[in-house]
Protein backbone atom coordinates (compact mmCIF):
# COMPACT_ATOMS: atom_id res chain seq x y z
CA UNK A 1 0.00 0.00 0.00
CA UNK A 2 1.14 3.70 -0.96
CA UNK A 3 2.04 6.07 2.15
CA UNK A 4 2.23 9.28 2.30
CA UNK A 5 5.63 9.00 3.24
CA UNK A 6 6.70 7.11 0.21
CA UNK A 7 5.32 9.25 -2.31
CA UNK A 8 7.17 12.54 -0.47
CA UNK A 9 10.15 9.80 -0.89
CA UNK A 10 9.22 9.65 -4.97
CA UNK A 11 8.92 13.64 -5.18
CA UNK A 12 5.41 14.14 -4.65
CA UNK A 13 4.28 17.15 -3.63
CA UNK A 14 1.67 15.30 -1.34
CA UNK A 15 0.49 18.20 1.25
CA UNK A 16 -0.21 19.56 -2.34
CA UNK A 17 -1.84 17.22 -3.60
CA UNK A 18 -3.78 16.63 -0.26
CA UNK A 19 -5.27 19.87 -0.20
CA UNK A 20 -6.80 19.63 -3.53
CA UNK A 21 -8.66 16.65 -1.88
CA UNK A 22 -10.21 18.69 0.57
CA UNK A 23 -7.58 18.22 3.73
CA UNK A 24 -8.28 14.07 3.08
CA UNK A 25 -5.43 11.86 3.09
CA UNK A 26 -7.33 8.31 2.54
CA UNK A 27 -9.12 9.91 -0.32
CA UNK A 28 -6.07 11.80 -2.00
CA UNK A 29 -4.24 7.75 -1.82
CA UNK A 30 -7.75 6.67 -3.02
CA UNK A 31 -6.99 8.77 -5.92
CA UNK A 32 -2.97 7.78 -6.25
CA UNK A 33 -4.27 4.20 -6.39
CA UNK A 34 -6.51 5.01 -9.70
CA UNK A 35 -4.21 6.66 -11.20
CA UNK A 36 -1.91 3.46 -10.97
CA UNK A 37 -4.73 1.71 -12.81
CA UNK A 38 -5.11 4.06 -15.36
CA UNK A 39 -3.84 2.32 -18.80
CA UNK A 40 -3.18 6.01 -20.78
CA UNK A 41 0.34 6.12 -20.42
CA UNK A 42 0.36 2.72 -22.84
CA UNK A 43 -2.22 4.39 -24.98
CA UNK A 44 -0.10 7.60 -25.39
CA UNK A 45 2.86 5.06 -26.72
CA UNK A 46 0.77 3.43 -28.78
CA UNK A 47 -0.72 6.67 -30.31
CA UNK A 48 2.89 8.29 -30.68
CA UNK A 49 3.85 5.00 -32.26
CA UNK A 50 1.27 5.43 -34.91
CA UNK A 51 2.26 9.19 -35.39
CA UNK A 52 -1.66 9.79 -34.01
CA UNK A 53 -0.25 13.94 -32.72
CA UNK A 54 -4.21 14.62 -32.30
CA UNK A 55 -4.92 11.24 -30.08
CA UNK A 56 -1.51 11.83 -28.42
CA UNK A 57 -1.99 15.30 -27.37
CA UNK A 58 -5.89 14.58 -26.18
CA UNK A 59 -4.38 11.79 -24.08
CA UNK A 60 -1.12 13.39 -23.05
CA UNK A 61 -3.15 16.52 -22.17
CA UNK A 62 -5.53 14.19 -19.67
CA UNK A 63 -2.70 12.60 -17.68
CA UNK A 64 -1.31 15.78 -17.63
CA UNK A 65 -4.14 16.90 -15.57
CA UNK A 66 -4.55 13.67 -13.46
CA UNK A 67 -0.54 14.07 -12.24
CA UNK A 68 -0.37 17.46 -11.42
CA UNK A 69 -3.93 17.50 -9.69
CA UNK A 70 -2.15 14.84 -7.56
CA UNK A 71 1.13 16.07 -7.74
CA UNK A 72 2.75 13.64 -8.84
CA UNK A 73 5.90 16.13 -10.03
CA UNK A 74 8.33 13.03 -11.11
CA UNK A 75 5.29 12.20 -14.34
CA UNK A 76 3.63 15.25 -14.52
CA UNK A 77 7.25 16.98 -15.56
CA UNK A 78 7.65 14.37 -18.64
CA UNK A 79 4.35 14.72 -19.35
CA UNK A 80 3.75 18.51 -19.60
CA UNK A 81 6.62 18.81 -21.64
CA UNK A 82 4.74 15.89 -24.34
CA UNK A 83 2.10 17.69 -23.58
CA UNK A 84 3.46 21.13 -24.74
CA UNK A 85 5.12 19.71 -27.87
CA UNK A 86 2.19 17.98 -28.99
CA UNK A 87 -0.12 20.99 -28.61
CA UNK A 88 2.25 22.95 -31.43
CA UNK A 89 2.37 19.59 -33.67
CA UNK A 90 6.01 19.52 -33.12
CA UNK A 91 7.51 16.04 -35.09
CA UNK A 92 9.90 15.53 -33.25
CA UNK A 93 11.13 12.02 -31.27
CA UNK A 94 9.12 11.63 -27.62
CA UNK A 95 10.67 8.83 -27.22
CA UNK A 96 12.96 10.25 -23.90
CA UNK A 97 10.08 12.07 -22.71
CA UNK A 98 7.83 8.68 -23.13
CA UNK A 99 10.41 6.49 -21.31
CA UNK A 100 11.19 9.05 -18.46
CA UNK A 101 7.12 9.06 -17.76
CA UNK A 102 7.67 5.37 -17.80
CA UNK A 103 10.16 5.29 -15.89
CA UNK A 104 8.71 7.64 -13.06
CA UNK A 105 5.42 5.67 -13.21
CA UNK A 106 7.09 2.49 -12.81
CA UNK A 107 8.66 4.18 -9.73
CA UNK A 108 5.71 4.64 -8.51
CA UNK A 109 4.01 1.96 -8.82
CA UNK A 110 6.55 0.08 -7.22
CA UNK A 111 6.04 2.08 -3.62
């Protein structure tokens, strides 16, 4: 089970990310815990894969928003920055950015 303790450890900004959940700890790891579940980061590769920049940025855009509204700083950082590029249509290769968000979820997921 995720503690607070260990995601401070992984660079969360948990009393953050606590007081966007109203002051409620159990519900703020409720919401760490879905966003372990959630299977976008695999659709994002999959969509950069397939050169998809619309699909991408949609889906990099909404775990954009799920990290930093939990802040989860190590993913949100790769993330924005996909985000960002894929907003101007830059072709360019993600593939750094995708593996560091990888990286930092697999981090996390490990806690």
């Amino acid at each position: 089970m995720i503690t607070v303790d260990a995601l401070r450890n992984f660079g969360a900004n948990v009393d953050e990310g606590i007081a966007r959940c109203m002051g409620k700890e159990d519900f703020y790891l409720m919401l760490v815990g879905r966003a372990l579940d959630d299977k976008k980061l695999t659709v994002l590769e999959k969509q950069l894969g397939e050169k998809d920049i619309d699909g991408a940025f949609e889906t990099a855009h909404a775990l954009k928003g799920m990290y930093a509204n939990l802040s989860l700083d190590p993913l949100t950082k790769p993330v924005s920055e996909m985000t960002e590029l894929l907003r101007s249509r830059t072709d360019t290769d993600y593939t750094q950015l995708l593996e560091e968000a990888k990286a930092q979820f697999e981090k996390l997921s490990a806690l």
